[in-house]
C-alpha atoms as a PDB file:
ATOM      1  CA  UNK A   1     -13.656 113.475  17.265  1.00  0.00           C
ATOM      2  CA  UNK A   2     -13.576 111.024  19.830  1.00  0.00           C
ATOM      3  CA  UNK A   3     -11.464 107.831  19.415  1.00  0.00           C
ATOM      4  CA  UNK A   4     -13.255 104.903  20.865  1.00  0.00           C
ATOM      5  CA  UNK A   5     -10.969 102.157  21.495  1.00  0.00           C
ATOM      6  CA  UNK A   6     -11.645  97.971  21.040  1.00  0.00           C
ATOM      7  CA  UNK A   7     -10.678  96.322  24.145  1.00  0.00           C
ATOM      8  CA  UNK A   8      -9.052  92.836  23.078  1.00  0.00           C
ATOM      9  CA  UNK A   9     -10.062  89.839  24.837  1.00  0.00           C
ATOM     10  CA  UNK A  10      -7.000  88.772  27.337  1.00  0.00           C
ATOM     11  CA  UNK A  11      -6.558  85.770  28.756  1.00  0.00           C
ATOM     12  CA  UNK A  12      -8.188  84.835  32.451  1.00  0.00           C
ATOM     13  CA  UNK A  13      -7.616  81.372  34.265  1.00  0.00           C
ATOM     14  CA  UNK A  14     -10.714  81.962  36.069  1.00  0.00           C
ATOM     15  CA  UNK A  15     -12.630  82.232  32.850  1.00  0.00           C
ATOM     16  CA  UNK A  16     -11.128  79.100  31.302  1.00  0.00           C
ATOM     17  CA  UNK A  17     -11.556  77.289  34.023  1.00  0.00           C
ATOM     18  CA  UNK A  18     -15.677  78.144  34.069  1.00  0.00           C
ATOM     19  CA  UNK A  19     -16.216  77.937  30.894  1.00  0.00           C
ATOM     20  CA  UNK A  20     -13.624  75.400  29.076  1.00  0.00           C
ATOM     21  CA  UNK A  21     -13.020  72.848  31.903  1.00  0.00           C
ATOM     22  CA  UNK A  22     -15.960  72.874  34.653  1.00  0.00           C
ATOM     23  CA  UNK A  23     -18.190  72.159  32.079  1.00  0.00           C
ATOM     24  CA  UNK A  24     -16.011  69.394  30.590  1.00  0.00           C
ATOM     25  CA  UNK A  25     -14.893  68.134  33.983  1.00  0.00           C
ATOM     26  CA  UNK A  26     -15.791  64.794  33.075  1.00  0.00           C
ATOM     27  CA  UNK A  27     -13.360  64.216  30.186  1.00  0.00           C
ATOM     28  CA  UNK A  28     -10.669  65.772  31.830  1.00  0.00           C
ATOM     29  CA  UNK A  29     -11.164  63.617  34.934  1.00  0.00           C
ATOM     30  CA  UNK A  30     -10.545  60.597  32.377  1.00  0.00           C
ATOM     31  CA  UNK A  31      -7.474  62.222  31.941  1.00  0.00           C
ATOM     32  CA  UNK A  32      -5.797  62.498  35.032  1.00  0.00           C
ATOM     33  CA  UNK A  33      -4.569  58.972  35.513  1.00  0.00           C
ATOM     34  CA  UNK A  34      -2.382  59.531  32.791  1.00  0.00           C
ATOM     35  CA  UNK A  35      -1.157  62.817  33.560  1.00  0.00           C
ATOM     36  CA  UNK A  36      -0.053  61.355  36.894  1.00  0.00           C
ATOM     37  CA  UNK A  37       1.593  58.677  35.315  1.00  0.00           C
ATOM     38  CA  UNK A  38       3.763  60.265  33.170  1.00  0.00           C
ATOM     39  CA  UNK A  39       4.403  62.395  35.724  1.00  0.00           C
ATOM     40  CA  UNK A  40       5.391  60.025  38.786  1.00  0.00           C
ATOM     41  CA  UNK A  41       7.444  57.701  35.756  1.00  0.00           C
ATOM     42  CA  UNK A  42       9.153  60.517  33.250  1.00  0.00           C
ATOM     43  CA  UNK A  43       9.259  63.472  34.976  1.00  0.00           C
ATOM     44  CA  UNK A  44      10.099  62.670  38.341  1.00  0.00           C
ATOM     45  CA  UNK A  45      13.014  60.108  37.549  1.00  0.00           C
ATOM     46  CA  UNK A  46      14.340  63.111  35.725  1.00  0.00           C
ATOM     47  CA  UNK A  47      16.317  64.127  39.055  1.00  0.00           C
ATOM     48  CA  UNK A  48      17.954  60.929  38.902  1.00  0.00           C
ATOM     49  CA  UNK A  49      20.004  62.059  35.457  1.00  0.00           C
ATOM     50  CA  UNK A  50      22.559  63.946  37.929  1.00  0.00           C
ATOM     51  CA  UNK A  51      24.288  60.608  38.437  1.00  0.00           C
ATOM     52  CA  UNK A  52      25.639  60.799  35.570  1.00  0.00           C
ATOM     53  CA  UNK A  53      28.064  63.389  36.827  1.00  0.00           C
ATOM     54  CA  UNK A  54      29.109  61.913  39.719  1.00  0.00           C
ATOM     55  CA  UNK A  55      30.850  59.165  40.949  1.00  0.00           C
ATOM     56  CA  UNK A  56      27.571  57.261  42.193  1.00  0.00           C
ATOM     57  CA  UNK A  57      27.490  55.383  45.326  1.00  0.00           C
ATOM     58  CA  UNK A  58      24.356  53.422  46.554  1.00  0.00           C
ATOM     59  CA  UNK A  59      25.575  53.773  50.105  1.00  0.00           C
ATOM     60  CA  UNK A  60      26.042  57.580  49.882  1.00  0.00           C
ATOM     61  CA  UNK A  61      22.920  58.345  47.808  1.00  0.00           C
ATOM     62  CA  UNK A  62      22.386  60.875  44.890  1.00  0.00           C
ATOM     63  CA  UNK A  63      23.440  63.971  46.398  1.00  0.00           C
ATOM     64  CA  UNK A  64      26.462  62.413  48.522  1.00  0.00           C
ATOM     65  CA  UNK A  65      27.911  60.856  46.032  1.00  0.00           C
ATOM     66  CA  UNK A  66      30.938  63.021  44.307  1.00  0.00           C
ATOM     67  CA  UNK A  67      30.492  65.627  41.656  1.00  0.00           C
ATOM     68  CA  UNK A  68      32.885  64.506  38.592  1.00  0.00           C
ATOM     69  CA  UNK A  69      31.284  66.795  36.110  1.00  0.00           C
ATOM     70  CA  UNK A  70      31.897  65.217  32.409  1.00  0.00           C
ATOM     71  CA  UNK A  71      34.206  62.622  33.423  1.00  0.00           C
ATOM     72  CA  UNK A  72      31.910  59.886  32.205  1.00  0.00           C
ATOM     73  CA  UNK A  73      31.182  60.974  29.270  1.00  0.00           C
ATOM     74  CA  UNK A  74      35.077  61.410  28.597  1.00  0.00           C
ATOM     75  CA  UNK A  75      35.436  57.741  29.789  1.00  0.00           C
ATOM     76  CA  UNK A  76      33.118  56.587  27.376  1.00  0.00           C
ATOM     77  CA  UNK A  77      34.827  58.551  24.079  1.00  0.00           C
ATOM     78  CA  UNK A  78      38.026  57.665  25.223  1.00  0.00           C
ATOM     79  CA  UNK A  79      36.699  53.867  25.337  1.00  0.00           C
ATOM     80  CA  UNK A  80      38.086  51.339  22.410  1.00  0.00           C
ATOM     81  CA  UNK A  81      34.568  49.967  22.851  1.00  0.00           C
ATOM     82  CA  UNK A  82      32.501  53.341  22.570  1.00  0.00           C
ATOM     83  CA  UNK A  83      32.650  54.232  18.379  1.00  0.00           C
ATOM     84  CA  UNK A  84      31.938  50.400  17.454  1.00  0.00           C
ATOM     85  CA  UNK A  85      28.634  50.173  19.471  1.00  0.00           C
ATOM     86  CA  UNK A  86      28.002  53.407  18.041  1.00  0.00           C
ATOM     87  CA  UNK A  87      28.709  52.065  14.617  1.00  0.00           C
ATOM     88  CA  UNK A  88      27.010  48.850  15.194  1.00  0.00           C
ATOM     89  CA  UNK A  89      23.887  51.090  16.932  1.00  0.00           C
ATOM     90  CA  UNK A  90      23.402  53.301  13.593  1.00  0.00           C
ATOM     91  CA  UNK A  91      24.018  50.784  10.961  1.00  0.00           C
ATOM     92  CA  UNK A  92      21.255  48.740  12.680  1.00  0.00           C
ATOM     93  CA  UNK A  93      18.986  51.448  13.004  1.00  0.00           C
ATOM     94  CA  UNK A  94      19.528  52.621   9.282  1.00  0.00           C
ATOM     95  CA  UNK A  95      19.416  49.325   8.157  1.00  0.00           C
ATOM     96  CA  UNK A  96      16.038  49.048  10.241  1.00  0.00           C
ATOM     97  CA  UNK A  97      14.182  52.405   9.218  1.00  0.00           C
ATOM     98  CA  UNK A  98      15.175  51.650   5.110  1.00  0.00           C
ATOM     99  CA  UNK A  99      13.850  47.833   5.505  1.00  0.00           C
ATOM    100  CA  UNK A 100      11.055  48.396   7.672  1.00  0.00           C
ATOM    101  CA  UNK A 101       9.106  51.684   6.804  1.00  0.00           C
ATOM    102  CA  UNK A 102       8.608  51.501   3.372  1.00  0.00           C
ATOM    103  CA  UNK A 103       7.174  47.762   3.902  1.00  0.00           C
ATOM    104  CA  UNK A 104       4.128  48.566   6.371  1.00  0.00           C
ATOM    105  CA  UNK A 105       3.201  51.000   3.665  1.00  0.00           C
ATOM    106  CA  UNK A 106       3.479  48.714   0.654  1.00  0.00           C
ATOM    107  CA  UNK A 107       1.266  46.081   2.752  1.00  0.00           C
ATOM    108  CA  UNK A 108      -1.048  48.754   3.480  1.00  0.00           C
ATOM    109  CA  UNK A 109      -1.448  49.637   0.161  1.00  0.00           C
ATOM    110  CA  UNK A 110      -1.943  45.816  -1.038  1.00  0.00           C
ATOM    111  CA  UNK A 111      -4.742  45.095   1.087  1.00  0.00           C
ATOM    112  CA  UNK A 112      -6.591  48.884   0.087  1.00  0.00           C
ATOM    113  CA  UNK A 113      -6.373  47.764  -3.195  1.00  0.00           C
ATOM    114  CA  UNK A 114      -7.882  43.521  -2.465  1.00  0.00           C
ATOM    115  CA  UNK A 115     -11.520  43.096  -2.563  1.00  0.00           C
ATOM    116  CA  UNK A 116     -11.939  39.982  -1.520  1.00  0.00           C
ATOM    117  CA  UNK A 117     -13.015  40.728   2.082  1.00  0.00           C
ATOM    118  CA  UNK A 118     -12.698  37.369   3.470  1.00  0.00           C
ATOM    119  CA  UNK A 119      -8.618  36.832   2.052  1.00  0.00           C
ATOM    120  CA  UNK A 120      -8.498  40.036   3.079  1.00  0.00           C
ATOM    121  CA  UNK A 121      -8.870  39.655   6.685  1.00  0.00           C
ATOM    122  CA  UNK A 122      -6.928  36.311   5.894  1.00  0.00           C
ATOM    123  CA  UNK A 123      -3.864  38.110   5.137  1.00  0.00           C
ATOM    124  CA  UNK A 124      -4.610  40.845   8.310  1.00  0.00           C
ATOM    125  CA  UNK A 125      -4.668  37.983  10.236  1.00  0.00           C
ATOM    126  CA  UNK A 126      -1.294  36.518   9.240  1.00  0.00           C
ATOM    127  CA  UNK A 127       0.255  39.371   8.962  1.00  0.00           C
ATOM    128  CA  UNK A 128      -0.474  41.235  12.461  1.00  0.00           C
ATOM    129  CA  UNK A 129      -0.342  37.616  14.199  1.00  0.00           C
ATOM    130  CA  UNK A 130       4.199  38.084  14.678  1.00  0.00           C
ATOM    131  CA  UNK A 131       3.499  41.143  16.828  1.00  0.00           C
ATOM    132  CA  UNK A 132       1.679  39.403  19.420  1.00  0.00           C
ATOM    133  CA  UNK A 133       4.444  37.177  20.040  1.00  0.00           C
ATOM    134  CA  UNK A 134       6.451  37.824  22.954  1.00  0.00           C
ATOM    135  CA  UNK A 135      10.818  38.906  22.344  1.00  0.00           C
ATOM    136  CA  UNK A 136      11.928  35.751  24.331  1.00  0.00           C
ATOM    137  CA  UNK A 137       9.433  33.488  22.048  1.00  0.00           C
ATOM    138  CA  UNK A 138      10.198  34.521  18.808  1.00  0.00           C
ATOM    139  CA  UNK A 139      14.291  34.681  19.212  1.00  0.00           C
ATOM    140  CA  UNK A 140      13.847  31.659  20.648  1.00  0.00           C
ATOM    141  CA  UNK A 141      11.949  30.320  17.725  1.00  0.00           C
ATOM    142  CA  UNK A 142      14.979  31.759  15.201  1.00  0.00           C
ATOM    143  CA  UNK A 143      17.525  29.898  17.121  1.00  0.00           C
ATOM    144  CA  UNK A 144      15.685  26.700  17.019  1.00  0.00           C
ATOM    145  CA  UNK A 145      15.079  27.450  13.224  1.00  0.00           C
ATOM    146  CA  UNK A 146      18.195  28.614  12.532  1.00  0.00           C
ATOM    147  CA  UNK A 147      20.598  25.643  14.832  1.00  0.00           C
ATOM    148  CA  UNK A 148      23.160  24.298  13.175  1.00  0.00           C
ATOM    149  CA  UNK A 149      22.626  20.567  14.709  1.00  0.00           C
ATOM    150  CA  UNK A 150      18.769  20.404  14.762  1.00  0.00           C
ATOM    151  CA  UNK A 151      17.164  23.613  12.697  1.00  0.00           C
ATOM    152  CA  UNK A 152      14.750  22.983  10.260  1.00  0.00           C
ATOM    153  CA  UNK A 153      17.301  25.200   7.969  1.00  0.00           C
ATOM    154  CA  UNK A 154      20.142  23.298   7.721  1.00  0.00           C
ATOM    155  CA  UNK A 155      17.979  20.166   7.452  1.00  0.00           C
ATOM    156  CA  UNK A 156      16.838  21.247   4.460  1.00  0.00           C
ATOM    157  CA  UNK A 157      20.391  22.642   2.963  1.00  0.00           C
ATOM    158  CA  UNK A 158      21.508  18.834   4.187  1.00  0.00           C
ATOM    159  CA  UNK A 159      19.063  17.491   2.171  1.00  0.00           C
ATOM    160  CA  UNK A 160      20.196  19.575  -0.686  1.00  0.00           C
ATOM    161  CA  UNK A 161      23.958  18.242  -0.353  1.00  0.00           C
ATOM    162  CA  UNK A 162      24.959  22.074   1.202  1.00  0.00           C
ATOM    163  CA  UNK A 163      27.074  21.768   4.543  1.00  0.00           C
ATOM    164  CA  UNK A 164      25.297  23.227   7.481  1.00  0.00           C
ATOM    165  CA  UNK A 165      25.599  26.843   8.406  1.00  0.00           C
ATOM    166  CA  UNK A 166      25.660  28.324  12.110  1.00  0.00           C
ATOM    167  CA  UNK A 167      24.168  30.883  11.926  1.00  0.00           C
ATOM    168  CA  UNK A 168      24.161  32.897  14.697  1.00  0.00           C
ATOM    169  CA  UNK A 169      28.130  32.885  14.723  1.00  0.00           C
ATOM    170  CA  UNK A 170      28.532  34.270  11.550  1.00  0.00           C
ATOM    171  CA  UNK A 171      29.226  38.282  11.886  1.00  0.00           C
ATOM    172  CA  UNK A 172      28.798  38.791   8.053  1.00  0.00           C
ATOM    173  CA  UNK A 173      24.585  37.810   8.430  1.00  0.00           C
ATOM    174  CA  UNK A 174      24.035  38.465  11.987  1.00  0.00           C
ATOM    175  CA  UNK A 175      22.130  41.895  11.020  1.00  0.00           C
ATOM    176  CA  UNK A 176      20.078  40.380   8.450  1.00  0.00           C
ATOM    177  CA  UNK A 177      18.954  38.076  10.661  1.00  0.00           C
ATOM    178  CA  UNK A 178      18.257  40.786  12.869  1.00  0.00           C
ATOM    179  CA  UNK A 179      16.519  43.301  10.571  1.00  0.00           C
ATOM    180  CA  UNK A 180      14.472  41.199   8.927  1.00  0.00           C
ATOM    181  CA  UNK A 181      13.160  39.317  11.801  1.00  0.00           C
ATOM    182  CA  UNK A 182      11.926  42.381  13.321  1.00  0.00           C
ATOM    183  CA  UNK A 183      10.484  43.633  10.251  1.00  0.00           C
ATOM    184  CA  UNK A 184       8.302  40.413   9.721  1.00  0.00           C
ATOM    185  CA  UNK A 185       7.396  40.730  13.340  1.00  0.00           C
ATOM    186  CA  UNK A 186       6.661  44.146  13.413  1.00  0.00           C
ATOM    187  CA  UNK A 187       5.157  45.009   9.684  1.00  0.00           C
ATOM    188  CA  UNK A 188       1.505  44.098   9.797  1.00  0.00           C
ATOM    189  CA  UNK A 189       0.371  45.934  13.188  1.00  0.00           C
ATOM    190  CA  UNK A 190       2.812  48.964  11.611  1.00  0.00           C
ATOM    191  CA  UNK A 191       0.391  48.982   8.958  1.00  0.00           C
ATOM    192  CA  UNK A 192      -2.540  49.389  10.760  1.00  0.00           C
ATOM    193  CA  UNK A 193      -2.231  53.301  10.702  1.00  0.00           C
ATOM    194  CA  UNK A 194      -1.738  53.269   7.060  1.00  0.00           C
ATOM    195  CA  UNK A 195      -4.544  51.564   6.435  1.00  0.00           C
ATOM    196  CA  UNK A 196      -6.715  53.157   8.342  1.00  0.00           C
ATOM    197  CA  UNK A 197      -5.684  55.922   6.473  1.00  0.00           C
ATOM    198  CA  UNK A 198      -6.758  54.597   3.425  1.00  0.00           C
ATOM    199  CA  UNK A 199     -10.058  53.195   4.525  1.00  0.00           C
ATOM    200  CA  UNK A 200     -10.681  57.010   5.315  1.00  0.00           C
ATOM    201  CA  UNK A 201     -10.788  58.130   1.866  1.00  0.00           C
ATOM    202  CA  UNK A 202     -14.205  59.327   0.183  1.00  0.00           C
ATOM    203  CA  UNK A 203     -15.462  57.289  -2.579  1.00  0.00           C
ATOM    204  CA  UNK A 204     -15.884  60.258  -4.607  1.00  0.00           C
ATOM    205  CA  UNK A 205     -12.039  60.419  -5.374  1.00  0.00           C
ATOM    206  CA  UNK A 206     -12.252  56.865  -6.659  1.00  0.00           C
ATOM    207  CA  UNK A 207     -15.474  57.370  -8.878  1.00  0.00           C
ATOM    208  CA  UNK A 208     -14.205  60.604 -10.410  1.00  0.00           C
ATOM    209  CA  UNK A 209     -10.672  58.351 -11.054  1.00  0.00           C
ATOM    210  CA  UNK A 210     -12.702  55.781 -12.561  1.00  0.00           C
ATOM    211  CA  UNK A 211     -14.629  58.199 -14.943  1.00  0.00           C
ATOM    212  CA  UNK A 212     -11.563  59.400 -16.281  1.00  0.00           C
ATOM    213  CA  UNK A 213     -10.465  56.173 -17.053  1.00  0.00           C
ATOM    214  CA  UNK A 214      -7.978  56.000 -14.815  1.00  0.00           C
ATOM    215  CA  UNK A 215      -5.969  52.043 -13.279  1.00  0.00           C
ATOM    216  CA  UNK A 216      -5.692  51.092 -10.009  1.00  0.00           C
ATOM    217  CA  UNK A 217      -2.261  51.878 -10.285  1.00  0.00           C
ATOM    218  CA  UNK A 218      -2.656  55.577 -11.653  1.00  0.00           C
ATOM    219  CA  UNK A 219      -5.282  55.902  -8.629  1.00  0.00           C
ATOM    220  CA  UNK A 220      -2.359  54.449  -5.677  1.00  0.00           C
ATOM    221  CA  UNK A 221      -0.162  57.009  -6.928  1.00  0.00           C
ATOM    222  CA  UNK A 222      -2.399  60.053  -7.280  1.00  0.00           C
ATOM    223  CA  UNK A 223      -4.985  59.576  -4.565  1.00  0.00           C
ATOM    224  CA  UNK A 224      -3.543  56.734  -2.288  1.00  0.00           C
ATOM    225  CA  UNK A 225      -0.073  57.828  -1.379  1.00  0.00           C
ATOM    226  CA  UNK A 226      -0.702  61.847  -1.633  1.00  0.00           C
ATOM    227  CA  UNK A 227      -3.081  60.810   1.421  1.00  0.00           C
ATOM    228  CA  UNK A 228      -0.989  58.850   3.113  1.00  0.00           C
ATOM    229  CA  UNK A 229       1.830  61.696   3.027  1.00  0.00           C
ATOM    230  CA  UNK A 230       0.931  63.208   6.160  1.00  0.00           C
ATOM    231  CA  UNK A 231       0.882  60.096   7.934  1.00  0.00           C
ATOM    232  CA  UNK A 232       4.219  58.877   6.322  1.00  0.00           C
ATOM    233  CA  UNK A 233       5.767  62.287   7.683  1.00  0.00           C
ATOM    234  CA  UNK A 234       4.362  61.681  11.000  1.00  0.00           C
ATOM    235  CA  UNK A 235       5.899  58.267  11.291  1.00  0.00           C
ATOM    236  CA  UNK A 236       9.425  59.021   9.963  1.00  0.00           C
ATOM    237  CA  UNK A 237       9.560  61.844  11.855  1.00  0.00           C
ATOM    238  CA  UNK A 238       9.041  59.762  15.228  1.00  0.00           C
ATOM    239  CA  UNK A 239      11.245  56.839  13.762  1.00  0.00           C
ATOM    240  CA  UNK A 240      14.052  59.327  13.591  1.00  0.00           C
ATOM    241  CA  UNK A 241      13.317  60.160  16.825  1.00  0.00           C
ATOM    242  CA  UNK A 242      14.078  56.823  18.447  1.00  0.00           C
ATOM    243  CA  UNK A 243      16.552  55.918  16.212  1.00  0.00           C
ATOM    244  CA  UNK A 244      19.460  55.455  18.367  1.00  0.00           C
ATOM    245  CA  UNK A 245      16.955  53.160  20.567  1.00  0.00           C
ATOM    246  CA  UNK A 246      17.499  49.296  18.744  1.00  0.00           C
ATOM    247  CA  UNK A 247      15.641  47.319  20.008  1.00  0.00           C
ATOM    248  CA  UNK A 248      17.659  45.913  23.244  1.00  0.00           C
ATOM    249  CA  UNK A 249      15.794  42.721  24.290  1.00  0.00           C
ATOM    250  CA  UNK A 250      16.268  41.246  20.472  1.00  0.00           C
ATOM    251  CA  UNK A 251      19.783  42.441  20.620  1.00  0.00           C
ATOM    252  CA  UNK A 252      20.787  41.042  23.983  1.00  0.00           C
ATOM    253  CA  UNK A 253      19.185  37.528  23.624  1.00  0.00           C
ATOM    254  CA  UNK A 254      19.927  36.942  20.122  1.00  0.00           C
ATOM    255  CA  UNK A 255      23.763  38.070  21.209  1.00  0.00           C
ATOM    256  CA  UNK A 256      26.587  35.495  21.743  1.00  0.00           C
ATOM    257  CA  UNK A 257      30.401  35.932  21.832  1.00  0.00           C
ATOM    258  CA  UNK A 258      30.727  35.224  18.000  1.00  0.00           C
ATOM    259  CA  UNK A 259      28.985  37.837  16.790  1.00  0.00           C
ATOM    260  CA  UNK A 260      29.852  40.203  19.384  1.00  0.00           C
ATOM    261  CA  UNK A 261      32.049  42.744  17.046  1.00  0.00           C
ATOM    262  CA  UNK A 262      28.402  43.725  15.262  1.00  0.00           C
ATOM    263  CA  UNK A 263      25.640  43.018  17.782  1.00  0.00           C
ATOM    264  CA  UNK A 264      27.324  44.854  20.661  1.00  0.00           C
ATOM    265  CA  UNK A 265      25.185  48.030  20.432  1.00  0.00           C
ATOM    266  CA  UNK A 266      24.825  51.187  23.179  1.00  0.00           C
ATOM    267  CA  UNK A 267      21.463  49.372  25.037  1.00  0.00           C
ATOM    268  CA  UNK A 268      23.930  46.320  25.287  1.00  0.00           C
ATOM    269  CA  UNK A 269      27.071  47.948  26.178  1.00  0.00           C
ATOM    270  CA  UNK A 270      25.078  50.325  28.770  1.00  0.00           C
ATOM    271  CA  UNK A 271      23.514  47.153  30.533  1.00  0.00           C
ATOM    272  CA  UNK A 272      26.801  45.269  30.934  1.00  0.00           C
ATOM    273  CA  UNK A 273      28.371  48.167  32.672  1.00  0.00           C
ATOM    274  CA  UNK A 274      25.647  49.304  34.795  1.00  0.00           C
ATOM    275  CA  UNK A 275      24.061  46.000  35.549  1.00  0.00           C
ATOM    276  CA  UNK A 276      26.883  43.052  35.159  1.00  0.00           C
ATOM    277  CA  UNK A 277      30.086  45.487  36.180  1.00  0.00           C
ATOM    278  CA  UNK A 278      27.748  47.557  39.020  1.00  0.00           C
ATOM    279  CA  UNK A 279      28.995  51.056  37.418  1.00  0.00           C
ATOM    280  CA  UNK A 280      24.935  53.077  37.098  1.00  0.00           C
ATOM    281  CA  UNK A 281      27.143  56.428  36.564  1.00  0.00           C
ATOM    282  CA  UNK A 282      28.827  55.132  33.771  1.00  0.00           C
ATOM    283  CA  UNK A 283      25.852  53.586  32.414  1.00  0.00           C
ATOM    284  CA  UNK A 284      23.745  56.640  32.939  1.00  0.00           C
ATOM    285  CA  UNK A 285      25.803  59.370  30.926  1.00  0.00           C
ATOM    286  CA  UNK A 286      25.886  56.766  28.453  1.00  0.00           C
ATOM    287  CA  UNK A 287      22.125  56.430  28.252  1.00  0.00           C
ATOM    288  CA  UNK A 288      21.637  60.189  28.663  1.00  0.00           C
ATOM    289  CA  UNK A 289      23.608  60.891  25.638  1.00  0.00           C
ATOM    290  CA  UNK A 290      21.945  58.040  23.508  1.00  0.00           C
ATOM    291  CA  UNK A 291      18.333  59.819  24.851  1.00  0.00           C
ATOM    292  CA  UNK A 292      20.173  63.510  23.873  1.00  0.00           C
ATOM    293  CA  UNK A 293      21.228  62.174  20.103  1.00  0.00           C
ATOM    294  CA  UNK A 294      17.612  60.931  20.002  1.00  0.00           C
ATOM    295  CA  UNK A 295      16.056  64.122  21.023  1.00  0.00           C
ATOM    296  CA  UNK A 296      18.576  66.089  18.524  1.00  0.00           C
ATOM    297  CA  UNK A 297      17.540  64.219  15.269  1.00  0.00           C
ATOM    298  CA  UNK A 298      13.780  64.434  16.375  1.00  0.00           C
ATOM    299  CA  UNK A 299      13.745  68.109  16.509  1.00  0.00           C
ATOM    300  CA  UNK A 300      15.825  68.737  13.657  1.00  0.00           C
ATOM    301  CA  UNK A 301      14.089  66.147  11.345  1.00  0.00           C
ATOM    302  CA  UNK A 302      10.796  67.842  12.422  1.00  0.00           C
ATOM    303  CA  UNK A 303      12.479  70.949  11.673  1.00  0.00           C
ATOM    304  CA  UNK A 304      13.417  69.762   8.342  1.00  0.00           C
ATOM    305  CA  UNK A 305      10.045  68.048   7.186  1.00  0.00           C
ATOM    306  CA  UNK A 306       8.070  71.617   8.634  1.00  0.00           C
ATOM    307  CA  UNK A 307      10.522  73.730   6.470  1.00  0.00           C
ATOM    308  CA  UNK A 308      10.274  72.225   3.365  1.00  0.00           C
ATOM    309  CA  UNK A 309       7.223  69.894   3.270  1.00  0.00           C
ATOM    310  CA  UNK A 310       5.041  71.914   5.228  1.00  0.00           C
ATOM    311  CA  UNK A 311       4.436  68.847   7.238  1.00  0.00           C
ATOM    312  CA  UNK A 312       5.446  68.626  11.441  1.00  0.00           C
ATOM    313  CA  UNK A 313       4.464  67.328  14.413  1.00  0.00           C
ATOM    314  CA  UNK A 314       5.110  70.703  16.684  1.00  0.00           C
END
């Protein structure tokens, strides 16, 4: 008997390219300023990272400069300075990702479940309106709140008989003040993908709720948040993955000498020694191993939320 055998189909550029992208040419023409952005801004500053093994010199250039291997990095363990703004650097970012990604969430959920269309957009209004304002505006706007000669704060503890505060000096606060700045700022236009989300959901899962006599609050926990898993995932996962990356323009301009021993941070630390002392190889194993922690705990929480929630982004 004669065997006849199935030829599989094997990949052929030439194919893809007439049937997949000629056709298409259009969209993918859209997409080439992009590609050569990212390109000519991430991937070609990439050969730049080799200063961070070698004692840099403008006047020399990259590749004349001296190879020092990991002497850097040892300068920078060996530093009194390096585990504090590594301390400092994770209990802000912790601090940030437990205060500030549950709360887009909750706000999401609050205006899914208000009817009232106008105080609806009301509240979308006043919510997303903090993102739009610039860093140097709204730190500038706590220290004039928060002044300890002329802020509407200690007016009003004045005019309760309480002896005005500064502050900005005090360690002890300094990362509340911090924190929860940035998560008023940042929590209504961090909602925006949540509800989206949301307003996605067929009307038939709320009917059928509704028929079996389900609340509004059975209903937010059994067809509201299962939906919104995916996109929770999605955002944690990506939070982890910058989570080494506070936010450096708050940091730096709400910074002062008083409250140096918690808001001293690697961003902070990196710009004084590259910038202010003129040392970019320093500075630049510095800010590749704050980018290599970042990449780490992206892959592994991605690894983590794929494993056992079924859930990743690659």
């Amino acid at each position: 008997m004669q065997q006849t055998s199935v030829m599989k189909p094997t990949f052929s550029l030439q194919n893809t390219l007439k049937n997949k992208v000629l056709p298409n040419w259009e969209l993918y023409l859209f997409c080439l300023a992009g590609i050569v952005i990212t390109i000519i801004f991430h991937y070609v500053p990439l050969y730049g990272i080799q200063i961070a093994f070698r004692d840099f010199v403008p006047r020399l250039g990259i590749t004349g400069s001296q190879w020092i291997g990991m002497a850097h990095f040892e300068r920078f363990f060996n530093s009194p300075l390096a585990m504090r703004t590594i301390e400092n650097t994770l209990i802000l970012s912790f601090y940030q990702l437990i205060a500030g990604f549950p709360i887009p969430i909750l706000l999401a959920l609050m205006l899914n479940s208000f009817r009232h269309e106008r105080y609806r957009k009301v509240i979308q209004t006043v919510t997303y309106a903090p993102h739009f304002i610039s860093v140097v505006v709204m730190t500038g706007m706590i220290l004039l709140f928060l002044s300890p000669s002329a802020g509407i704060v200690n007016t009003i503890l004045q005019a309760l008989g309480m002896q005005p505060v500064n502050f900005m000096a005090d360690a002890s606060i300094w990362r509340h003040i911090f924190v929860w700045s940035g998560v008023w700022q940042g929590m209504g236009f961090s909602s925006v993908l949540y509800f989206a989300t949301l307003s996605g959901i067929s009307p038939e899962y709320y009917e059928a709720a509704k028929v079996d006599g389900a609340t509004k609050l059975q209903m937010m926990r059994h067809i509201e948040i299962p939906m919104l898993v995916p996109m929770m995932t999605m955002m944690l996962i990506l939070a982890f993955g910058s989570l080494m990356s506070v936010s450096f323009e708050r940091v730096l301009a709400l910074q002062n000498d008083l409250n140096m021993s918690v808001s001293e941070v690697i961003g902070t630390y990196t710009y004084r020694v590259g910038l202010l002392q003129n040392d970019m190889g320093f500075s630049a194993a510095i800010g590749l191993f704050n980018s290599a922690v970042n990449a780490v705990l992206l892959i592994v929480v991605n690894f983590i939320t794929g494993k056992f929630f079924g859930r990743s982004l690659f």
